[in-house]
N, C-alpha and C. Protein backbone atom coordinates (compact mmCIF):
# COMPACT_ATOMS: atom_id res chain seq x y z
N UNK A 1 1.47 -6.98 16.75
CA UNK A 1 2.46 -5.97 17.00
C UNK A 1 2.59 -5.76 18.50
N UNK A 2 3.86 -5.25 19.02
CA UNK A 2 3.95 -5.54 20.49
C UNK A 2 4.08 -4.16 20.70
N UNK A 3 4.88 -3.36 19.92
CA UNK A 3 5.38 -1.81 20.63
C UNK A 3 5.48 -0.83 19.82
N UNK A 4 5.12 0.12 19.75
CA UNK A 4 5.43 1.26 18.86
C UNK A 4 5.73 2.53 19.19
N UNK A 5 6.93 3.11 18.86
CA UNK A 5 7.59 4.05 19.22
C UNK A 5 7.49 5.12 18.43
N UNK A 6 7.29 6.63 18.63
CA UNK A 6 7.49 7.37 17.48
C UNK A 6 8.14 8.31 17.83
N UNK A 7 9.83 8.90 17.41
CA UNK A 7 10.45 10.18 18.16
C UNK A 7 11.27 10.38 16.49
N UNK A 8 11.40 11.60 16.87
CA UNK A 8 12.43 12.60 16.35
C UNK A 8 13.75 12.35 16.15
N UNK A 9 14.33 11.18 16.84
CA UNK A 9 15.49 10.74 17.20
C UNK A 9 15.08 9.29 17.66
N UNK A 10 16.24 8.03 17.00
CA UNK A 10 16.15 6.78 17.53
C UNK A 10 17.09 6.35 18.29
N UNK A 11 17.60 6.20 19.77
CA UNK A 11 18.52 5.44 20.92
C UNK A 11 19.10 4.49 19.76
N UNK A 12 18.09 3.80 19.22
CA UNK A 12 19.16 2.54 18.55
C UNK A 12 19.61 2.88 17.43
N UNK A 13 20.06 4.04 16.80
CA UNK A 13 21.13 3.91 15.69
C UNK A 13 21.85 5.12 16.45
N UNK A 14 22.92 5.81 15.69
CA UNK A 14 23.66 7.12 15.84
C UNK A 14 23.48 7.59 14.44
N UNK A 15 22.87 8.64 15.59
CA UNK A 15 22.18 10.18 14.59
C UNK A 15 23.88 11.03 14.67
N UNK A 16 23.12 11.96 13.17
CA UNK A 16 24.04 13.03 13.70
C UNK A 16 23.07 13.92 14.33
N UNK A 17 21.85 13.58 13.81
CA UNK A 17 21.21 14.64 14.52
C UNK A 17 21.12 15.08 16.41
N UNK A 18 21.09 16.39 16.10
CA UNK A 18 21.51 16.65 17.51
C UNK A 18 20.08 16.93 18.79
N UNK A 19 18.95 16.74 17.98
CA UNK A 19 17.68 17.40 18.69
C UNK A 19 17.01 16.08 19.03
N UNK A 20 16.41 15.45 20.11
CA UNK A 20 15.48 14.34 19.94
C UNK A 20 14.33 15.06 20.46
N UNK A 21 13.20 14.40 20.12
CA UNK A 21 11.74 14.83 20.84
C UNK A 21 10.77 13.99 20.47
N UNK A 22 10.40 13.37 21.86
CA UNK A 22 9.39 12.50 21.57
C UNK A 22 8.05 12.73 21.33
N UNK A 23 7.48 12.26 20.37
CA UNK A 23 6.04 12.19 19.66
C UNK A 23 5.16 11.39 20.50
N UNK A 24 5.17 10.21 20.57
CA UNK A 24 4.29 9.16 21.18
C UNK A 24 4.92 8.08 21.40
N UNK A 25 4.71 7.03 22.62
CA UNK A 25 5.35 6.07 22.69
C UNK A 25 3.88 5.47 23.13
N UNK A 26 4.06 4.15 23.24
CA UNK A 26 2.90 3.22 23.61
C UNK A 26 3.35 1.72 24.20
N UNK A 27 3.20 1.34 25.21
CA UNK A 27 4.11 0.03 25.11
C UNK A 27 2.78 -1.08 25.29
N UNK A 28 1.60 -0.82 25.54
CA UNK A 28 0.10 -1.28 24.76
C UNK A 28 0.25 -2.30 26.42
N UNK A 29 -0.04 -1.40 27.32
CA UNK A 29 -0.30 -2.14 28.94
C UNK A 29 -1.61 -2.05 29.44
N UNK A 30 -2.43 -2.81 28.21
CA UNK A 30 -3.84 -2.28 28.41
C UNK A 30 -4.60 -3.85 29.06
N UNK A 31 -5.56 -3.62 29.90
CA UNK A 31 -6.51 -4.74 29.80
C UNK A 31 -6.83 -6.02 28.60
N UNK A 32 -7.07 -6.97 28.95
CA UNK A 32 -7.21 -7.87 27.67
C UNK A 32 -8.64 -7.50 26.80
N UNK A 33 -8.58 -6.93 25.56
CA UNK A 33 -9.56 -6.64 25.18
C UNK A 33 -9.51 -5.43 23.69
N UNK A 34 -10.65 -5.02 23.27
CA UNK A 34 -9.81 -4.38 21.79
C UNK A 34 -9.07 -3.30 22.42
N UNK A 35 -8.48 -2.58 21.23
CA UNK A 35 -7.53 -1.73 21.56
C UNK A 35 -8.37 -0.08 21.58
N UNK A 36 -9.14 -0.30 20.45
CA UNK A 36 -9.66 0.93 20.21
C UNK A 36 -10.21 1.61 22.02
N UNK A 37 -10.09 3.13 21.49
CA UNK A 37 -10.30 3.81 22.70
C UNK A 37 -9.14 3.83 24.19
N UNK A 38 -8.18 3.52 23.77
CA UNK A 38 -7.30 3.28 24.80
C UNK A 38 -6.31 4.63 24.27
N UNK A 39 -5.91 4.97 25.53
CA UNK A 39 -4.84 6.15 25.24
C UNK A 39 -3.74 6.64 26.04
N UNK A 40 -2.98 4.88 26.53
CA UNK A 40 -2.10 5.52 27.20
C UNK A 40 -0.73 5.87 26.66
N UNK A 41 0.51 4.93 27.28
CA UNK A 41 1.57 5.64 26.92
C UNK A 41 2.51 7.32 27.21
N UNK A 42 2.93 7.48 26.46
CA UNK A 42 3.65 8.85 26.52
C UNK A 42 3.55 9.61 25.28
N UNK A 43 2.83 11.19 25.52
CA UNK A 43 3.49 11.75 24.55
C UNK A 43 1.87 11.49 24.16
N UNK A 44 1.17 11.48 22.51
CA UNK A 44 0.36 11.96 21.81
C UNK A 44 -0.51 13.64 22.03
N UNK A 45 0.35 14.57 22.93
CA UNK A 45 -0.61 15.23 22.42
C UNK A 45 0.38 16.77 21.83
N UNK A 46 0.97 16.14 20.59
CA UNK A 46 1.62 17.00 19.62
C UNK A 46 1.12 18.15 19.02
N UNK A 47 1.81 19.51 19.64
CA UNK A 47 1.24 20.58 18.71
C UNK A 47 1.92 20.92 17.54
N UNK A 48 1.83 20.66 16.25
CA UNK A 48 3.43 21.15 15.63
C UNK A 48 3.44 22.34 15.54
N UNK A 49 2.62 23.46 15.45
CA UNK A 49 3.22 24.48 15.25
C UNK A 49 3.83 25.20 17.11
N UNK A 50 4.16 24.49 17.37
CA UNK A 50 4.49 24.82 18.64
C UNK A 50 6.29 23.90 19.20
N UNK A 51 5.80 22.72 18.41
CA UNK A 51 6.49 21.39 18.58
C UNK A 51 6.56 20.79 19.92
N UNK A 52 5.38 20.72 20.77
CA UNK A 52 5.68 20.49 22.27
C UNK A 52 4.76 19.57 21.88
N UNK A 53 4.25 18.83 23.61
CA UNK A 53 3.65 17.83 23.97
C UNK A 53 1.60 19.22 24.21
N UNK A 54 1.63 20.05 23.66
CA UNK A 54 0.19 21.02 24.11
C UNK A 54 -0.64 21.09 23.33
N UNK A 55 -1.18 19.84 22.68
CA UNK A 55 -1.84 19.63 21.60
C UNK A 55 -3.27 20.47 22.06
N UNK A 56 -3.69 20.99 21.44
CA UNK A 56 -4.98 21.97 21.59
C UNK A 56 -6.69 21.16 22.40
N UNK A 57 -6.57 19.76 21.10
CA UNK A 57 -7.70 18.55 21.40
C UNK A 57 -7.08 17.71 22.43
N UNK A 58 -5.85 17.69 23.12
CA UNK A 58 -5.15 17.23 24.18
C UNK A 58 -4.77 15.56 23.50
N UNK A 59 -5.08 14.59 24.33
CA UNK A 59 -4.19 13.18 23.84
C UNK A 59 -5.00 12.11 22.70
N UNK A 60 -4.35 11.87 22.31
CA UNK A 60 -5.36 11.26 21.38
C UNK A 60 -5.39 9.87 21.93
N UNK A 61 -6.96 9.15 21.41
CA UNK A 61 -6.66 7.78 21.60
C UNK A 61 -6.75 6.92 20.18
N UNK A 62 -6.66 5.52 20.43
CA UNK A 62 -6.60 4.56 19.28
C UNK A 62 -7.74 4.44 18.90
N UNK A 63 -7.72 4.38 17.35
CA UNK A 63 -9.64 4.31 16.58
C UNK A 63 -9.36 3.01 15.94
N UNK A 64 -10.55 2.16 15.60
CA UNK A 64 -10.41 1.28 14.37
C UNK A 64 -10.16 1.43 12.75
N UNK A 65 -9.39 0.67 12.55
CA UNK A 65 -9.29 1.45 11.41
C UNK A 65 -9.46 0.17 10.21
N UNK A 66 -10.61 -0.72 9.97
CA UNK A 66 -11.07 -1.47 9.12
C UNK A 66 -11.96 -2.08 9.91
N UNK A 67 -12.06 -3.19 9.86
CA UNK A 67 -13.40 -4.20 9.53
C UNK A 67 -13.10 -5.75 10.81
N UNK A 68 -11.94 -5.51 10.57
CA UNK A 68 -11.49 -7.00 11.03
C UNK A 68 -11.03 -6.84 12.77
N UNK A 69 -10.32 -7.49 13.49
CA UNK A 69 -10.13 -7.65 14.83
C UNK A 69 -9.07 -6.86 15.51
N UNK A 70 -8.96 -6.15 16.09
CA UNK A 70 -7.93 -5.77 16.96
C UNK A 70 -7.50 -5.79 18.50
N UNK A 71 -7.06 -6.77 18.68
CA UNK A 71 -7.41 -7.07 20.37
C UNK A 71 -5.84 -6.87 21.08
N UNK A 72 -5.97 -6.12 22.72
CA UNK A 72 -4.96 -6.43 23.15
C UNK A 72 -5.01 -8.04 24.01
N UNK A 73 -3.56 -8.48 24.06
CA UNK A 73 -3.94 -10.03 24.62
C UNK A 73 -2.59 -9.74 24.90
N UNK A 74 -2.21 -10.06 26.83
CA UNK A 74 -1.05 -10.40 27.42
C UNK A 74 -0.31 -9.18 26.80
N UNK A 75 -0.90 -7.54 26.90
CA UNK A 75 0.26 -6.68 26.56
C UNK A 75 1.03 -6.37 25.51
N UNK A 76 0.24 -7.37 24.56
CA UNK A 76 0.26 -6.98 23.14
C UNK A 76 -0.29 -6.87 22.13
N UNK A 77 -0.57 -6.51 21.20
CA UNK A 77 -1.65 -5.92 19.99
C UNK A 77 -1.80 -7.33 18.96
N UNK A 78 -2.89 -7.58 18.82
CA UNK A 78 -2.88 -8.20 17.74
C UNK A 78 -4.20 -8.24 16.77
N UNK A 79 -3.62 -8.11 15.54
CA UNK A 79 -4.51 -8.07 14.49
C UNK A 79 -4.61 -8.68 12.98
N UNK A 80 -6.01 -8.93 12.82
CA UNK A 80 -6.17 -9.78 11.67
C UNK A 80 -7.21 -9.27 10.71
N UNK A 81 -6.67 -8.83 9.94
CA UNK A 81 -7.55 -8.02 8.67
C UNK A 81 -7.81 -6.92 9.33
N UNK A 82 -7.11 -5.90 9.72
CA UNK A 82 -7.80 -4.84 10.51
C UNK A 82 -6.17 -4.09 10.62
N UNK A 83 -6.64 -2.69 11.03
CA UNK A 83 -5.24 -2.30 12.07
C UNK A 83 -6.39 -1.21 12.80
N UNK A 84 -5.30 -0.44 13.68
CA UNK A 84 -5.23 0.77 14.41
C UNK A 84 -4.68 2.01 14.10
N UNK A 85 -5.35 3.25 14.33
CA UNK A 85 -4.67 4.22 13.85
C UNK A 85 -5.31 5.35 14.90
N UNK A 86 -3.67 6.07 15.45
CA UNK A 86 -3.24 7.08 16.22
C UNK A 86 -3.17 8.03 15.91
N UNK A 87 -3.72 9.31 15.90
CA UNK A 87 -2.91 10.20 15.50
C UNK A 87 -1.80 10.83 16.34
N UNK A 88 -0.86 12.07 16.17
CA UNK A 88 -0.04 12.21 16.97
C UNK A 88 -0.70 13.63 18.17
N UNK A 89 -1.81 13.84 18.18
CA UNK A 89 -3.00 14.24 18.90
C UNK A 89 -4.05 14.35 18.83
N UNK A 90 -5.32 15.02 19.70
CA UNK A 90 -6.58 14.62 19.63
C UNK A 90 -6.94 15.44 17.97
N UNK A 91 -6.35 16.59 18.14
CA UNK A 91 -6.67 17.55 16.80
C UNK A 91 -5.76 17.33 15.99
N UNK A 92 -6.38 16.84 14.94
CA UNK A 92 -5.26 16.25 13.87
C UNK A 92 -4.86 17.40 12.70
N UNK A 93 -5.55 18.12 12.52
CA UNK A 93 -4.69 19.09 12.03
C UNK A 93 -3.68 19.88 12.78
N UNK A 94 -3.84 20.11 13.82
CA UNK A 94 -3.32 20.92 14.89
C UNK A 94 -2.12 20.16 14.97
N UNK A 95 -2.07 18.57 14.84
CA UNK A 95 -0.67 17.76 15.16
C UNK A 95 0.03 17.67 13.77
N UNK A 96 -1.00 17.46 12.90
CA UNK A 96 0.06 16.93 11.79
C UNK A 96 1.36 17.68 11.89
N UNK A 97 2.37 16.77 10.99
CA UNK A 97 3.97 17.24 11.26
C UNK A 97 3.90 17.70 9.68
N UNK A 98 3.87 19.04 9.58
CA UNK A 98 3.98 19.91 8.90
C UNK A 98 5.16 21.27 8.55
N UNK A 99 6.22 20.68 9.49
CA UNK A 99 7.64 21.99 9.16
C UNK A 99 8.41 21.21 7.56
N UNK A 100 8.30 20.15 6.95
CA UNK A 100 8.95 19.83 6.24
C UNK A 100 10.32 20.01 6.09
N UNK A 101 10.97 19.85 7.30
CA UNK A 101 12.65 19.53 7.96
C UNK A 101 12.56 18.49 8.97
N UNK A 102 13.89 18.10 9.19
CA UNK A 102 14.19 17.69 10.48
C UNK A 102 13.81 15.49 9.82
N UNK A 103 13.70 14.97 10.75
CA UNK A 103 13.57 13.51 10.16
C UNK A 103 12.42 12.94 11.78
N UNK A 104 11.83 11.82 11.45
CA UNK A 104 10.71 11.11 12.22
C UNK A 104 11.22 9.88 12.13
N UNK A 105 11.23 9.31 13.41
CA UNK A 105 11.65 7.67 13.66
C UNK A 105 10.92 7.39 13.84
N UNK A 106 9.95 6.09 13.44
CA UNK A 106 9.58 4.82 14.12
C UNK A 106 10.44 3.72 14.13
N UNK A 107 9.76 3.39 15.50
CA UNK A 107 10.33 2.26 15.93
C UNK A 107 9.05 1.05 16.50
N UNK A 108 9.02 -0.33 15.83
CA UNK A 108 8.14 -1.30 16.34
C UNK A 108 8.40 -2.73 16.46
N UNK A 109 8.37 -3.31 17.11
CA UNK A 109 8.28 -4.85 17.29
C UNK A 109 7.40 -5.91 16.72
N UNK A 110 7.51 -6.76 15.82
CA UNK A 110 6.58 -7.15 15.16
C UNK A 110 7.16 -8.15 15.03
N UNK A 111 5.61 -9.36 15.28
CA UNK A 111 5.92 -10.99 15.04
C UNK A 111 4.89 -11.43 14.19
N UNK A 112 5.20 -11.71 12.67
CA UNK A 112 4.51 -12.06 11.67
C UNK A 112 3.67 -13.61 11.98
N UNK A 113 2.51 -13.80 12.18
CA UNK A 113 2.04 -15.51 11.95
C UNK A 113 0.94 -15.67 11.27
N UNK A 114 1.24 -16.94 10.73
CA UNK A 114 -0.11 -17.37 10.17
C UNK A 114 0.85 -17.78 8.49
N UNK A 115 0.60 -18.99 8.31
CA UNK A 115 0.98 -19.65 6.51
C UNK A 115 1.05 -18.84 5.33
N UNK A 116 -0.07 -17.90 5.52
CA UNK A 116 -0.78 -17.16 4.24
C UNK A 116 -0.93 -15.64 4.69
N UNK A 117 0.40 -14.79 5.46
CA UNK A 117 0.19 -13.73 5.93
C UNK A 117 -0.04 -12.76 4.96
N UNK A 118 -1.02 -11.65 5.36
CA UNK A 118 -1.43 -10.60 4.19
C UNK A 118 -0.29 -9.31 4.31
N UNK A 119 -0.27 -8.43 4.16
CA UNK A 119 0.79 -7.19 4.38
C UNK A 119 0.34 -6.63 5.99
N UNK A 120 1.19 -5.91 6.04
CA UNK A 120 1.29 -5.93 7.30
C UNK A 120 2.62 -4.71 7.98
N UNK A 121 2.52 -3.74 8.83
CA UNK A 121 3.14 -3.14 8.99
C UNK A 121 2.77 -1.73 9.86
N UNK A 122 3.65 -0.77 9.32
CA UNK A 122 3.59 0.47 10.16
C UNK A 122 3.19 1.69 9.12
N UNK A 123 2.24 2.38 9.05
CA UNK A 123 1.76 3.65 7.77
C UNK A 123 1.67 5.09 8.77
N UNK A 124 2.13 5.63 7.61
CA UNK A 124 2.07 7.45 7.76
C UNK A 124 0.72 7.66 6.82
N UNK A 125 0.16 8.41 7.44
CA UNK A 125 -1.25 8.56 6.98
C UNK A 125 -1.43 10.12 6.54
N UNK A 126 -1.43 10.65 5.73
CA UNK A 126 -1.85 12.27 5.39
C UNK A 126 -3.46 11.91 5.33
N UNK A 127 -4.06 13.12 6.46
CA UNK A 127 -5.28 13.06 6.64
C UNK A 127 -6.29 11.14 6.35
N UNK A 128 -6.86 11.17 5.64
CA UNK A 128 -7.20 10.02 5.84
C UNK A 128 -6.43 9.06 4.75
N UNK A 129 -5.71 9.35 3.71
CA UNK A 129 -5.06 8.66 3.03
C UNK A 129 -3.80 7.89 3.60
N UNK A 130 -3.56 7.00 3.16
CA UNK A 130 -2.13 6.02 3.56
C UNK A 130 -1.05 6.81 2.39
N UNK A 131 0.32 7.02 2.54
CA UNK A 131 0.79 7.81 2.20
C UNK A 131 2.09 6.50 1.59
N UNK A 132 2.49 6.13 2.96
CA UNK A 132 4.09 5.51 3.35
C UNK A 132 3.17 3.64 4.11
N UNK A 133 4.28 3.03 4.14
CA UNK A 133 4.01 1.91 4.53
C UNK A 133 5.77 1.36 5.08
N UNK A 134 6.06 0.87 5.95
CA UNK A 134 6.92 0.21 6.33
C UNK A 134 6.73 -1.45 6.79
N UNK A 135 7.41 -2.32 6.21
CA UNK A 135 6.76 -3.98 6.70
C UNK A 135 7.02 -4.62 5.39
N UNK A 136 5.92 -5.35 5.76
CA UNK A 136 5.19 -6.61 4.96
C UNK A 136 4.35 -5.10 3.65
N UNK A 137 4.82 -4.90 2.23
CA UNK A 137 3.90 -4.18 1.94
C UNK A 137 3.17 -4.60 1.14
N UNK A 138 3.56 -5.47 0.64
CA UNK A 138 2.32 -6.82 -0.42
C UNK A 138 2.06 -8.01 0.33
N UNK A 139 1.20 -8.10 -0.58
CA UNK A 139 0.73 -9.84 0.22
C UNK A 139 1.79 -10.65 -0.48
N UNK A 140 2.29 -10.57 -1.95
CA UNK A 140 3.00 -11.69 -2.12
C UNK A 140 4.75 -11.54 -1.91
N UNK A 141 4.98 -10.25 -0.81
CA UNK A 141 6.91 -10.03 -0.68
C UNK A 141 7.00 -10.90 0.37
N UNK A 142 8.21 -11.70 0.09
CA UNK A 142 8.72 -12.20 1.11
C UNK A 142 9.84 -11.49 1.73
N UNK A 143 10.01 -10.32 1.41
CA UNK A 143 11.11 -9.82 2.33
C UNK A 143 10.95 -8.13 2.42
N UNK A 144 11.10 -7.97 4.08
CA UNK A 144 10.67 -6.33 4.60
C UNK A 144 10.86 -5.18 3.78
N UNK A 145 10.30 -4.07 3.62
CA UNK A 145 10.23 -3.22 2.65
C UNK A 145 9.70 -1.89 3.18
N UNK A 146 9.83 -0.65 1.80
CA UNK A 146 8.74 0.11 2.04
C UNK A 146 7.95 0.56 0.88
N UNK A 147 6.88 0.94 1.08
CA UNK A 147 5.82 1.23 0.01
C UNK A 147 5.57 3.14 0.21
N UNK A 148 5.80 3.55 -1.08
CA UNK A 148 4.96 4.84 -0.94
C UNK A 148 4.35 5.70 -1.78
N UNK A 149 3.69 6.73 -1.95
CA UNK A 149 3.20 7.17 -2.95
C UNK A 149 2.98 8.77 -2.25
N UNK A 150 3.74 9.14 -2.49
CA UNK A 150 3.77 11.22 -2.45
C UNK A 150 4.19 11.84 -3.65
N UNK A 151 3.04 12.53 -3.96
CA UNK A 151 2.56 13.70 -5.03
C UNK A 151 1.97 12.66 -6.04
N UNK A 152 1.49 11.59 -6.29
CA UNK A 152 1.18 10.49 -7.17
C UNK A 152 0.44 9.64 -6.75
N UNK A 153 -0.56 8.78 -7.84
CA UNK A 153 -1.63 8.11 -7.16
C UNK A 153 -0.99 6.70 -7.15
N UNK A 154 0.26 6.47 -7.98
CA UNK A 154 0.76 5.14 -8.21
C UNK A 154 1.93 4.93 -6.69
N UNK A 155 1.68 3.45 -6.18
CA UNK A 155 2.45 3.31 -5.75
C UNK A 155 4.14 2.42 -5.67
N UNK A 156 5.16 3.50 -5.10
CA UNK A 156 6.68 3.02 -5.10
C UNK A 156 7.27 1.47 -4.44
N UNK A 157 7.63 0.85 -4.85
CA UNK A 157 8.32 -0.37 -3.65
C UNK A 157 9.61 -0.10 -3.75
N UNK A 158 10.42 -0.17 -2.52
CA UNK A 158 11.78 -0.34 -2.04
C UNK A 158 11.89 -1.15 -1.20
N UNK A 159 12.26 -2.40 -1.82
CA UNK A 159 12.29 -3.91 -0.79
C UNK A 159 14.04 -4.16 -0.44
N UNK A 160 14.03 -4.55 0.47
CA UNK A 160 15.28 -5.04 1.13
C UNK A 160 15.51 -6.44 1.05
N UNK A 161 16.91 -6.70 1.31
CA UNK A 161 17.25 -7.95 0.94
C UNK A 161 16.69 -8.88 2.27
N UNK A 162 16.40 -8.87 2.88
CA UNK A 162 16.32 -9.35 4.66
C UNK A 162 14.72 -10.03 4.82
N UNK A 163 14.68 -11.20 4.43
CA UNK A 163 13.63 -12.37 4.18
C UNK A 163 12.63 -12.17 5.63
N UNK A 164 11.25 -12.27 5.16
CA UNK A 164 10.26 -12.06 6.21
C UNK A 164 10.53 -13.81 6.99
N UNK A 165 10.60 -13.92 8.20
CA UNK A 165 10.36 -15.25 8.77
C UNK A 165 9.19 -15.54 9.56
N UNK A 166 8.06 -16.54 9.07
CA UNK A 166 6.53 -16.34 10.29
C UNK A 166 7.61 -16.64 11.47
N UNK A 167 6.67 -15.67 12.41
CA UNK A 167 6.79 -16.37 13.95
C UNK A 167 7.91 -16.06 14.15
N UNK A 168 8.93 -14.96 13.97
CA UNK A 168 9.94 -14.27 13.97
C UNK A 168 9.98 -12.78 14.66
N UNK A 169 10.23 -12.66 15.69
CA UNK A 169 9.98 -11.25 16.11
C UNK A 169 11.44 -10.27 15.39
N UNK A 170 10.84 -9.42 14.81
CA UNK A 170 11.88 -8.71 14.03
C UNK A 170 11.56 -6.85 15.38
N UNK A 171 12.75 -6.13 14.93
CA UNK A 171 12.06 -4.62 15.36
C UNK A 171 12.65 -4.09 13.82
N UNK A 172 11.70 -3.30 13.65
CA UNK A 172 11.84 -2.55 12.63
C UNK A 172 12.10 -0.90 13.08
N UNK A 173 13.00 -0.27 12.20
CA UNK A 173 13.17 1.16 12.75
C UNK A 173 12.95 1.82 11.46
N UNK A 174 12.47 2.80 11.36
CA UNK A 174 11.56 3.64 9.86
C UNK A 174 12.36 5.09 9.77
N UNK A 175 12.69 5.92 8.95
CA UNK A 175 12.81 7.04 9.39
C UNK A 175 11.98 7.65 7.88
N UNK A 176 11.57 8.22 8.79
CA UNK A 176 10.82 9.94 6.87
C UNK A 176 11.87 10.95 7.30
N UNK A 177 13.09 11.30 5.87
CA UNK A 177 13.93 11.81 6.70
C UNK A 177 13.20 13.28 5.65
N UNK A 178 12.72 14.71 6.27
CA UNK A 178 12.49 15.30 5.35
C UNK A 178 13.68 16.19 4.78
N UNK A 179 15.03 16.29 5.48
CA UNK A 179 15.38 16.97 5.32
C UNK A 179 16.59 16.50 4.32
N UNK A 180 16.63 15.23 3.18
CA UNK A 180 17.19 14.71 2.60
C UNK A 180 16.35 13.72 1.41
N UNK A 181 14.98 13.95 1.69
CA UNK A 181 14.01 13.79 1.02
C UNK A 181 14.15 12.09 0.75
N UNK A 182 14.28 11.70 2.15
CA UNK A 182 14.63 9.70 1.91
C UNK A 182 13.62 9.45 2.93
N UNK A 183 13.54 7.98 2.71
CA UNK A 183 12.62 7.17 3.56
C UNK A 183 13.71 5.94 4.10
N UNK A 184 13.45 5.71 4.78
CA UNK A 184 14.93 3.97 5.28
C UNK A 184 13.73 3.30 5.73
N UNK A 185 14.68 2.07 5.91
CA UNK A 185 14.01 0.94 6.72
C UNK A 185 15.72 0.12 7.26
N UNK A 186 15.31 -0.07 8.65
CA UNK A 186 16.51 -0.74 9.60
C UNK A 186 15.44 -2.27 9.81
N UNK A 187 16.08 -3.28 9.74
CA UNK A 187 15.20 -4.22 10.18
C UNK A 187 16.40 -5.04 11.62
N UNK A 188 15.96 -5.12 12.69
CA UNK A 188 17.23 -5.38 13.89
C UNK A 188 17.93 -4.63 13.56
N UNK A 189 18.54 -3.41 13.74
CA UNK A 189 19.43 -2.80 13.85
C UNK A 189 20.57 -2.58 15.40
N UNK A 190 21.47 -2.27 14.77
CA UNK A 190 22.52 -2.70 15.73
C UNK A 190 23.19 -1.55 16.21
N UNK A 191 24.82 -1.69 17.29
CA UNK A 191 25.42 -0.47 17.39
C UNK A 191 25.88 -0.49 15.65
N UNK A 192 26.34 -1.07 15.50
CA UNK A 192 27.13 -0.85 14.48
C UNK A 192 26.15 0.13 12.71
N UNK A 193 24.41 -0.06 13.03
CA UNK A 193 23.79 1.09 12.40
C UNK A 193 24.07 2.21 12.40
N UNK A 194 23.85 3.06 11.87
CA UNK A 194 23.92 4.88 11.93
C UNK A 194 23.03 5.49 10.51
N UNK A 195 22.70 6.74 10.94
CA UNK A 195 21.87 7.50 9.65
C UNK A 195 22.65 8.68 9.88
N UNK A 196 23.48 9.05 9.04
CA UNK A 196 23.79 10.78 8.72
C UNK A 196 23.00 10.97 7.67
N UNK A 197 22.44 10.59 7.28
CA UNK A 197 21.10 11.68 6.02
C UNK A 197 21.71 10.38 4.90
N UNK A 198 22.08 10.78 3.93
CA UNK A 198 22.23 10.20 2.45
C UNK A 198 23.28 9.27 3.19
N UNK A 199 24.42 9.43 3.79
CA UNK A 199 25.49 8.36 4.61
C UNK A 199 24.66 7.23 5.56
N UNK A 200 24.34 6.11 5.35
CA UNK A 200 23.24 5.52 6.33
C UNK A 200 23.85 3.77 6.53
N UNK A 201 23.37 3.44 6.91
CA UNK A 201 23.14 1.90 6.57
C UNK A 201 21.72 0.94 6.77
N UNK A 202 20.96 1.97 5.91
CA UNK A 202 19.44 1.18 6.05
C UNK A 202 19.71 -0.13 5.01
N UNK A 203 19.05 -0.68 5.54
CA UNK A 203 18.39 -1.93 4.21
C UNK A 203 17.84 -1.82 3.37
N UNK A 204 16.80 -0.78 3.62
CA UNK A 204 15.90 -0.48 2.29
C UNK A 204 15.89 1.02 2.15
N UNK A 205 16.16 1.79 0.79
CA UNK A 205 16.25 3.43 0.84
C UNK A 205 15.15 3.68 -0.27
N UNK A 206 14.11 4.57 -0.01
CA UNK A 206 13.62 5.44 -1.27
C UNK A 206 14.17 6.59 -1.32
N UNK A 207 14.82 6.98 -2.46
CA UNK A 207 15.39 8.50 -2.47
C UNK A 207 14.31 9.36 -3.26
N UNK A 208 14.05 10.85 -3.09
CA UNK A 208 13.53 11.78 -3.60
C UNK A 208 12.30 11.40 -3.25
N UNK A 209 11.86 10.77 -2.08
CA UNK A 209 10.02 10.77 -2.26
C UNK A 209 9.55 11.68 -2.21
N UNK A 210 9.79 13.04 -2.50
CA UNK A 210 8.31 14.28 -2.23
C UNK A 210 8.37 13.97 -3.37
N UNK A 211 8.95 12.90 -4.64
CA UNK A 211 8.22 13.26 -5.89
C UNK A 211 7.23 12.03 -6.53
C-alpha cells in the first residue's frame, strides 16, 4: 500500500456535502524499515467529541497488527500476511467517530502482487474488532469489493464489477456514509464520480448496514 487518506470529504469526487475535515493523512515518508511506531503525516490526533485535531492522548502512531511483515521500502508500505493499524488518536476512545451523522472518506493507493494474493485492503475497526473491509475481501474474489458485518456476527459481501489486476496500481475511495446508512466503494474514480447520499456512482453499494 502506498497512501492512505482519511477525511470527512474526498477532492476526488463531488460531494454535496458542504463540511470537509481532515482525520489523518499519511503519505508513509518514513526511513526504510517496519512501519510500526512511526507517526507522521497530518492530522491523527482526533477528538470526536470536540471534532478537532485535540485528541486528549495527542497523535497516534502505527502498531502491528498480526504476525507477518510490515516494512516501509522506497516510501511505501508493504505487507505480507500482516497489516497495520492506526487509530484516529493516541486515546481511542476519546477518537472513536461516534456522532452517527455526517459520512468518512478513505482514500488509498494500492498495488496488488504476488500469483496467489490473500485479501487485502482497507478496515474500520470498532475497538478491537474488524467491522468493514474495503479491497480484496476474500482470498478467492477476483474483483474489488466490500465486506461487513454491523449488529451481526455473520459477514455481508458487496462486490463490484471491476476485476482485481496483480501488479496494477488501482486508488480506491471508501465512504461509511452514516447519514444514509450506505457504505460505497469508488475504484479510480474520476471527475465525472459524485456521491449525493443514495444518488452516487459507486461500484460497489451496501445499503442499510447499521443492520
Amino acid at each position: 500500500m502506498k497512501k492512505v487518506l482519511l477525511v470527512l470529504l474526498s477532492s476526488i469526487l463531488s460531494c454535496a456535502t458542504a463540511k470537509a475535515v481532515l482525520i489523518g493523512y499519511d503519505g508513509f515518508s518514513y526511513a526504510n524499515g517496519p512501519l510500526e511506531g512511526n507517526n507522521g503525516g497530518e492530522g491523527w490526533a482526533w477528538q470526536n467529541s470536540t471534532q478537532t485535531q485535540n485528541n486528549i492522548g495527542g497523535v497516534s502512531a502505527w502498531i502491528k497488527y498480526g504476525t507477518g511483515d510490515t516494512l516501509i521500502t522506497g516510501g511505501k508500505f508493504y505487507s505480507s500476511d500482516n497489516g497495520s493499524l492506526r487509530d484516529y488518536g493516541a486515546d481511542r476512545a476519546d477518537a472513536a467517530l461516534m456522532n452517527g451523522e455526517g459520512k468518512v472518506y478513505y482514500s488509498i493507493e494500492v498495488t496488488p502482487t504476488g500469483a496467489e494474493e490473500k485479501w487485502f485492503g482497507i478496515s474500520s475497526m470498532d475497538q478491537s474488532t474488524e467491522r468493514i473491509k474495503f479491497g480484496r475481501v476474500r482470498d478467492s474474489d477476483t474483483n474489488w469489493g466490500i465486506q461487513s458485518r454491523i449488529g451481526s456476527s455473520s459477514w455481508t459481501y458487496n462486490i463490484s464489477e471491476i476485476s482485481i489486476v496483480m501488479n496494477e496500481t488501482v486508488r480506491l475511495v471508501c465512504a461509511i456514509d452514516l447519514d444514509n446508512d450506505m457504505l460505497k466503494l469508488w475504484v479510480n474514480p474520476d471527475e465525472n464520480d459524485y456521491d449525493n447520499g443514495a444518488d452516487n456512482t459507486a461500484d460497489a453499494v451496501r445499503t442499510d448496514f447499521t443492520s
